[in-house]
Protein backbone atom coordinates (compact mmCIF):
# COMPACT_ATOMS: atom_id res chain seq x y z
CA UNK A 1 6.05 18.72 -3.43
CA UNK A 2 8.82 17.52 -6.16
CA UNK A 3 7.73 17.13 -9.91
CA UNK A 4 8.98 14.09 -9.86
CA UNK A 5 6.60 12.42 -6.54
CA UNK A 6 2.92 14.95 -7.63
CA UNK A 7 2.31 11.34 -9.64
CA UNK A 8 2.23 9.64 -6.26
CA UNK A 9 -0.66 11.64 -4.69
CA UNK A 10 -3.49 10.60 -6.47
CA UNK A 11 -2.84 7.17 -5.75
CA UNK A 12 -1.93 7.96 -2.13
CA UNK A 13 -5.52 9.92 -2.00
CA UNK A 14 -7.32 6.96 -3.95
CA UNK A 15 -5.46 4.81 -0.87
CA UNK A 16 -7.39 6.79 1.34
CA UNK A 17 -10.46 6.56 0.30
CA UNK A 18 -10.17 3.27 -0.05
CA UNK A 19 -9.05 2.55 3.56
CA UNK A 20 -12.00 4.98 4.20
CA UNK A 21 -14.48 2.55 2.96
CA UNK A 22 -13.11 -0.58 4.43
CA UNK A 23 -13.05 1.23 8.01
CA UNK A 24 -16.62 2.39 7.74
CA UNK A 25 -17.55 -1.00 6.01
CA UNK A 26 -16.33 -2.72 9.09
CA UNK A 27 -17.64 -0.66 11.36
CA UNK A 28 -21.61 -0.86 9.31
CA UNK A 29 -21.15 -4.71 9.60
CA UNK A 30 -20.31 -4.53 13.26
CA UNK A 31 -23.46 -2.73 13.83
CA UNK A 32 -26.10 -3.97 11.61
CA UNK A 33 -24.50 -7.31 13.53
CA UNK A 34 -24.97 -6.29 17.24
CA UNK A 35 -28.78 -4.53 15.93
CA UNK A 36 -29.30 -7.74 14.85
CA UNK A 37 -29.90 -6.53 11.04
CA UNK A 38 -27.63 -9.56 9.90
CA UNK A 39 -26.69 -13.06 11.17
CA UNK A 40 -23.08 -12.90 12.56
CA UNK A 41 -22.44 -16.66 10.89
CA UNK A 42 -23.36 -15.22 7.66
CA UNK A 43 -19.88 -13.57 7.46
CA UNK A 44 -18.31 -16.88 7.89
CA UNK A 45 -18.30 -18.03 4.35
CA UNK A 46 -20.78 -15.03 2.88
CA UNK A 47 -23.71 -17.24 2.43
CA UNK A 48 -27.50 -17.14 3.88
CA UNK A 49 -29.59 -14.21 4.33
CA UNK A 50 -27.04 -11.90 3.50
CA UNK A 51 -26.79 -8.31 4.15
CA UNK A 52 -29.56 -5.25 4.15
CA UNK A 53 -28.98 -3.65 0.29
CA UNK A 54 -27.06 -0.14 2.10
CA UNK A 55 -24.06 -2.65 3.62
CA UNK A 56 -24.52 -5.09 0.19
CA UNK A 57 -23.62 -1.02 -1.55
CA UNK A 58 -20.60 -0.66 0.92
CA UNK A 59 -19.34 -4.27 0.21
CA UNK A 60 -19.66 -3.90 -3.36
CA UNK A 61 -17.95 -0.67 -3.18
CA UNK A 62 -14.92 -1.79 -1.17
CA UNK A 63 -14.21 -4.63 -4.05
CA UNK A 64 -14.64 -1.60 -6.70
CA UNK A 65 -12.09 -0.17 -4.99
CA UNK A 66 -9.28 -3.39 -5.30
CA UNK A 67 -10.46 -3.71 -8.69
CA UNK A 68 -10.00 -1.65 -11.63
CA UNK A 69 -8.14 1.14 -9.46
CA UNK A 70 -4.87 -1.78 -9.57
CA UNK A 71 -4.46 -0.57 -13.45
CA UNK A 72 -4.66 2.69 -11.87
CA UNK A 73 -1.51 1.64 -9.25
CA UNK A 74 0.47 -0.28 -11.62
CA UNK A 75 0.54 2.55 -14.09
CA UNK A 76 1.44 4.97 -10.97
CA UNK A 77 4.09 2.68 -9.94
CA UNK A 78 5.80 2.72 -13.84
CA UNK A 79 5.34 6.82 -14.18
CA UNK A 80 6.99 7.11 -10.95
CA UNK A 81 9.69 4.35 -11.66
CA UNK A 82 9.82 5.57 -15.32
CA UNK A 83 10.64 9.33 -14.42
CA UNK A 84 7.40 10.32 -16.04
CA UNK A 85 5.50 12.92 -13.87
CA UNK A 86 4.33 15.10 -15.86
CA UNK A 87 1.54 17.60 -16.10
CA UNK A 88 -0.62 15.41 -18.22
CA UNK A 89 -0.09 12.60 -16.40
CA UNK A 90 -0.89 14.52 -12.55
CA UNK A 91 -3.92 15.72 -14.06
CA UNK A 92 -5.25 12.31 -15.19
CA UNK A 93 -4.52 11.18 -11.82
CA UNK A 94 -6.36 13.52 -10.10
CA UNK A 95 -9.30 13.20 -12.70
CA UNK A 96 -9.48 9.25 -12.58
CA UNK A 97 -9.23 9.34 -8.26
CA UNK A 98 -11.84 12.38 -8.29
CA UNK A 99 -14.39 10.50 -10.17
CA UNK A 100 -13.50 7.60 -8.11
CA UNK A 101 -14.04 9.50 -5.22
CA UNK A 102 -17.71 10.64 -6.71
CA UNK A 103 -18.48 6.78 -7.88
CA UNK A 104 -17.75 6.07 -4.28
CA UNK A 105 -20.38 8.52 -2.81
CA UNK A 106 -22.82 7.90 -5.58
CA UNK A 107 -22.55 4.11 -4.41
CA UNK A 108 -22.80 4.84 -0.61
CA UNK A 109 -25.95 7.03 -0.36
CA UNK A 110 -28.28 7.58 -3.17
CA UNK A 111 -26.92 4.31 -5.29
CA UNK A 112 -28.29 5.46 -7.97
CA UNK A 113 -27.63 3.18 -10.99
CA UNK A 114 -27.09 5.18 -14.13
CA UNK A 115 -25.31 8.00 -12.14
CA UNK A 116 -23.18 5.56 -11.07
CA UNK A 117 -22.72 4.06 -13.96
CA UNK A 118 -21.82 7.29 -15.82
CA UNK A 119 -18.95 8.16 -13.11
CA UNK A 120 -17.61 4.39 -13.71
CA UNK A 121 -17.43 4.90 -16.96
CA UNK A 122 -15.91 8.21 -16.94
CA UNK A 123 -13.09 7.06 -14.83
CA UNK A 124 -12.66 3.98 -16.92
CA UNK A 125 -12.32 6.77 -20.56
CA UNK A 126 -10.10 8.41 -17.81
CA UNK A 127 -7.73 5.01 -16.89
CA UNK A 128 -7.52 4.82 -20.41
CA UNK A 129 -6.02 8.28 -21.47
CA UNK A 130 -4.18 8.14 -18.32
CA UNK A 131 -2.09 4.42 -20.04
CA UNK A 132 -2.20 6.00 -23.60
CA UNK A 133 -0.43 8.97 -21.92
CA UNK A 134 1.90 6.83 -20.25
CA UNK A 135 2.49 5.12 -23.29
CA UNK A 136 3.22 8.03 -25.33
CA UNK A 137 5.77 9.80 -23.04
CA UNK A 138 7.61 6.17 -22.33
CA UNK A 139 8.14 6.03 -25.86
CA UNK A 140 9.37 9.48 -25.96
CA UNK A 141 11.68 8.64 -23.49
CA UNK A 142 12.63 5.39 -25.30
């Protein structure tokens, strides 16, 4: 692996795992579906019943997943266009898409709200060192 792509994989693993949870999302929904857990219509426009509270976890997951973790890609896509790949910057990666990666399984099984809650907002202290690291070394470069 080149210095200069080791800022890509964290984002290609957070890709992953995201892909990960839409697959198995759509595949829970498919089966609660055909068990007859949920009404099939209710997917139409996401309104009635609604889901059992484990596929409600996996749905809320997948949108945690397109949401904050786009500062994450955006700031990927600028080290990598930027030149800056450096140590700091691989390791924040890694940190931010490992506690991603925890808040995901967290989510998914036990759901359990403050340990959640604490890997959220690690990741989020994490997204933030990761941009004021960014910052720093573009204006280095500047």
């Amino acid at each position: 692996m080149s210095p200069a792509t080791a800022i890509l994989w964290p984002a290609f693993a957070l890709f992953a795992l995201t892909m990960f949870s839409v697959a198995r999302l759509a595949r829970l929904r498919f089966a609660a579906a055909r068990a007859g857990r949920v009404d099939p219509r209710f997917y139409k426009v996401f309104k009635g019943e609604g889901e059992p509270a484990e596929l409600a976890a996996a749905s809320r997951n997948v949108l945690n997943l397109t949401e904050m973790p786009t500062l994450f890609y955006a700031g990927t896509a600028i080290a990598f266009a930027a030149g800056e790949a450096g140590a700091l910057l691989v390791a924040l990666g890694w940190a931010y898409v490992a506690l991603r990666f925890a808040h995901t399984a967290i989510h998914v099984t036990s759901n359990r709200v403050l340990w959640r809650f604490r890997a959220f907002l690690a990741s989020w202290v994490v997204l933030l060192a990761y941009w004021a690291a960014l910052g720093a070394a573009l204006l280095r470069s500047a």
